[in-house]
N, C-alpha and C. Protein backbone atom coordinates (compact mmCIF):
# COMPACT_ATOMS: atom_id res chain seq x y z
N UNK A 1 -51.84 24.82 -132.54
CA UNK A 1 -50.65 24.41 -133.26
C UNK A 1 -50.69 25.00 -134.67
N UNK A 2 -49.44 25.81 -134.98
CA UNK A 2 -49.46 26.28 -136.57
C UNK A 2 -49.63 25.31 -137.41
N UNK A 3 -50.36 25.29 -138.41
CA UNK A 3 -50.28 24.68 -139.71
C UNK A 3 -48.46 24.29 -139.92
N UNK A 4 -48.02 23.05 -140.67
CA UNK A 4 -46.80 22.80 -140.65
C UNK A 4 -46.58 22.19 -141.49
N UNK A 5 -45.59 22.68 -142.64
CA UNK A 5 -44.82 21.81 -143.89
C UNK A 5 -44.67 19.97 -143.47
N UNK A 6 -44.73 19.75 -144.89
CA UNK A 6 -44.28 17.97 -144.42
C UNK A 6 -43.12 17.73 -143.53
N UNK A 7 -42.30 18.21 -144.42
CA UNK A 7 -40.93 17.64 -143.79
C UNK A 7 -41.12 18.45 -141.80
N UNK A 8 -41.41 19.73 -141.76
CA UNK A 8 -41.93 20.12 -140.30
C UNK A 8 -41.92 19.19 -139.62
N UNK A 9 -42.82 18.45 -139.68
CA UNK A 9 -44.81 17.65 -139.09
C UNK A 9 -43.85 16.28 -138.86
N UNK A 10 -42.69 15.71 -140.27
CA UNK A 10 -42.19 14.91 -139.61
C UNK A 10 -40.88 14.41 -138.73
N UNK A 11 -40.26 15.98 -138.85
CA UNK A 11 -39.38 16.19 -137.85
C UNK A 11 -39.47 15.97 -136.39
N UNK A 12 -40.97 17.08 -136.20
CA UNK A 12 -41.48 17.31 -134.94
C UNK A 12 -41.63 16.26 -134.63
N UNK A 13 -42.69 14.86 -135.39
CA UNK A 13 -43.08 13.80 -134.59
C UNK A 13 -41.89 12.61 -134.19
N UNK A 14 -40.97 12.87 -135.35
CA UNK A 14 -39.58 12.10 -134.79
C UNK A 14 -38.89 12.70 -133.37
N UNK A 15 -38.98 13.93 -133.03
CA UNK A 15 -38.62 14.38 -131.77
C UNK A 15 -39.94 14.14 -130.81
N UNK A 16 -40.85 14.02 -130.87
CA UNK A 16 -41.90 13.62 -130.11
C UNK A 16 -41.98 12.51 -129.66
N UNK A 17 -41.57 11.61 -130.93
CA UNK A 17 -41.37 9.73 -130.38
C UNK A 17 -40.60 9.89 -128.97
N UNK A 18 -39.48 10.34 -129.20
CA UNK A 18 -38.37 10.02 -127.71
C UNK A 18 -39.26 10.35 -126.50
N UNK A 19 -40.16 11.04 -126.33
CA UNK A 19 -41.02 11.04 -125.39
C UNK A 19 -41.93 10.48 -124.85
N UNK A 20 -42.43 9.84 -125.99
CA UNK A 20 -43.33 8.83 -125.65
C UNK A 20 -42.96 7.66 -125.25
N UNK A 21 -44.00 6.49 -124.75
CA UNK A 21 -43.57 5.06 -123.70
C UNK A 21 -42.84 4.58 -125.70
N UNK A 22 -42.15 3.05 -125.29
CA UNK A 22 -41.94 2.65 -126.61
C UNK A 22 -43.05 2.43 -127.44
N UNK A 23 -43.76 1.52 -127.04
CA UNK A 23 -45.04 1.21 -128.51
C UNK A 23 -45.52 2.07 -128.90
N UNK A 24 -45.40 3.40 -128.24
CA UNK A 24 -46.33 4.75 -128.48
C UNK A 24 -44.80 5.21 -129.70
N UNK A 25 -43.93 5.45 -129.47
CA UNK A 25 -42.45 5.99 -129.98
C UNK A 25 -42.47 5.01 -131.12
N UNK A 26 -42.55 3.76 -131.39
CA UNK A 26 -42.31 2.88 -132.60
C UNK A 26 -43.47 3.54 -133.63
N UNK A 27 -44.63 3.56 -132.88
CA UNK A 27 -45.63 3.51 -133.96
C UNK A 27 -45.71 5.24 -134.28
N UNK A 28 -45.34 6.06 -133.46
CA UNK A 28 -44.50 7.60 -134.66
C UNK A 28 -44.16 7.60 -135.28
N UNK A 29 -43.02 6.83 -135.16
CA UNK A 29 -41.72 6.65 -135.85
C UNK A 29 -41.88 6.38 -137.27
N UNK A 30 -42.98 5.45 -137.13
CA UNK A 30 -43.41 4.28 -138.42
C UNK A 30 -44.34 5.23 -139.17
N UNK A 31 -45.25 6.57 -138.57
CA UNK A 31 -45.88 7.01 -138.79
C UNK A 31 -45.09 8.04 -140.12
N UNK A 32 -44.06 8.46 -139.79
CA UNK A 32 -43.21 9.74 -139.47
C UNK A 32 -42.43 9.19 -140.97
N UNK A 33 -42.25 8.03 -140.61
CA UNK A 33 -41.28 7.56 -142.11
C UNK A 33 -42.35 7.29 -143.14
N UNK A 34 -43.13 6.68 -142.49
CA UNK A 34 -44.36 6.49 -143.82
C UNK A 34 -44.69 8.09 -144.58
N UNK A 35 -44.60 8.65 -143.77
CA UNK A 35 -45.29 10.07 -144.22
C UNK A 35 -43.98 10.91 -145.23
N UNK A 36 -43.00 10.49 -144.42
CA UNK A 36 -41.86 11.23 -145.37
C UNK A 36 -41.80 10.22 -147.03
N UNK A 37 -41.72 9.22 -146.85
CA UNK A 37 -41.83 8.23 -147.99
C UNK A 37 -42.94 9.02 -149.01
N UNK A 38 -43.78 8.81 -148.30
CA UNK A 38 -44.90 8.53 -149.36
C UNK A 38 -44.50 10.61 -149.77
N UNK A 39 -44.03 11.71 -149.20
CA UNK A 39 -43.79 12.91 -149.66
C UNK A 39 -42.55 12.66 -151.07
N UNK A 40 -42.44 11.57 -150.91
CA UNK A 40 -40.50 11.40 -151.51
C UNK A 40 -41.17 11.36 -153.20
N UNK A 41 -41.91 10.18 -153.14
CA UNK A 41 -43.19 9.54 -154.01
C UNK A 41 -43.49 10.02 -154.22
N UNK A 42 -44.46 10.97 -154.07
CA UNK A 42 -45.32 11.92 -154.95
C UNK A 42 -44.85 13.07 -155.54
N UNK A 43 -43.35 13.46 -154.77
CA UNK A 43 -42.39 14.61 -155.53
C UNK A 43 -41.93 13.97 -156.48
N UNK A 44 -41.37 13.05 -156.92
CA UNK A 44 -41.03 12.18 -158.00
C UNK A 44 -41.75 11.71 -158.86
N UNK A 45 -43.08 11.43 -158.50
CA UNK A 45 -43.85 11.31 -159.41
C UNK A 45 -44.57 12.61 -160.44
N UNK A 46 -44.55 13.93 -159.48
CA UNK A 46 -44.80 14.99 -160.18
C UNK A 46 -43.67 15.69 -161.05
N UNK A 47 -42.60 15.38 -160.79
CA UNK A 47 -41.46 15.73 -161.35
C UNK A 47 -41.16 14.64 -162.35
N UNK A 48 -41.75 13.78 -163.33
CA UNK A 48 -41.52 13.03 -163.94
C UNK A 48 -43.01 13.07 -164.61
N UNK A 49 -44.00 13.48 -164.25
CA UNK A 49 -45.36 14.11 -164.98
C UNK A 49 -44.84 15.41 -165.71
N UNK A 50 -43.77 16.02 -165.03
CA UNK A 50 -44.11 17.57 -165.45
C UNK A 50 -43.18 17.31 -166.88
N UNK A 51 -42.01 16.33 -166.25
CA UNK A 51 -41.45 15.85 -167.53
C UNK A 51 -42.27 14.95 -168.88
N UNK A 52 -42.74 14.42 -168.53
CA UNK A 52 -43.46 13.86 -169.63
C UNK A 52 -44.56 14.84 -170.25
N UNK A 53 -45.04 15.99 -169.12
CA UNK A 53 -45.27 16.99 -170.06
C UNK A 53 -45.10 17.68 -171.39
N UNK A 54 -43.95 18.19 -170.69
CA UNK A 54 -43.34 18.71 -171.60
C UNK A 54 -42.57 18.09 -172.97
N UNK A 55 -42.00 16.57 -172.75
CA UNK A 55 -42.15 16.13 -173.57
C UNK A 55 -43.07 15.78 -174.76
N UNK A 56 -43.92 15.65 -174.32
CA UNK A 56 -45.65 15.78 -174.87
C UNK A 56 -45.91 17.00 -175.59
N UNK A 57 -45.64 18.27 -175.20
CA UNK A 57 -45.72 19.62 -176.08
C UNK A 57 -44.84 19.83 -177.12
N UNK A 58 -43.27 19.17 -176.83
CA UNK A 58 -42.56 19.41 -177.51
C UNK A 58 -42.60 18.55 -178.85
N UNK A 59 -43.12 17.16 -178.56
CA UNK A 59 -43.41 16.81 -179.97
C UNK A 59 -44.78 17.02 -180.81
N UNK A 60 -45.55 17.84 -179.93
CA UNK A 60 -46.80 17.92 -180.30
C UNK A 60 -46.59 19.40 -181.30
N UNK A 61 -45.81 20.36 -180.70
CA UNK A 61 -44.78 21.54 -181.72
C UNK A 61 -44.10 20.56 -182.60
N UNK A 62 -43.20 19.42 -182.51
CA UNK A 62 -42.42 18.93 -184.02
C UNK A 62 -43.36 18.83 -185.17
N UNK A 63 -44.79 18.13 -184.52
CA UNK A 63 -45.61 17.81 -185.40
C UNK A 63 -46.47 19.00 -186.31
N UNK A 64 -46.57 19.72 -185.05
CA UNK A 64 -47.60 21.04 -186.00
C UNK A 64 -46.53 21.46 -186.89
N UNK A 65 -44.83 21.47 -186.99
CA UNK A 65 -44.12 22.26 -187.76
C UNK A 65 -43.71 21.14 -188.94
């Protein structure tokens, strides 16, 4: 199996659930959303680091000037 992007990995396993018996299909499913969540989360959280970055340089330049 190729190596596979997040969003990929949880596409595929959302089309994989329908195949499986149900308890096997719920607990994908649950797998599949957890995994996209927690991708949602950590893009937001780095995108709000990169911001406070830069906020951080920019007054750290007000100050040296």
């Amino acid at each position: 199996m190729p190596r596979m992007k997040i969003k990929e990995l949880v596409a595929a396993a959302l089309a994989a659930a329908g195949k499986l018996p149900p308890a096997d299909a719920a607990l994908m499913r649950e797998v599949a959303t957890r995994l996209d969540v927690t991708l949602a989360a950590l893009t937001e959280s780095m995108d709000q680091r990169m911001s406070l970055d830069a906020e951080i340089n920019h007054l750290r330049q007000e100050k040296v000037e």
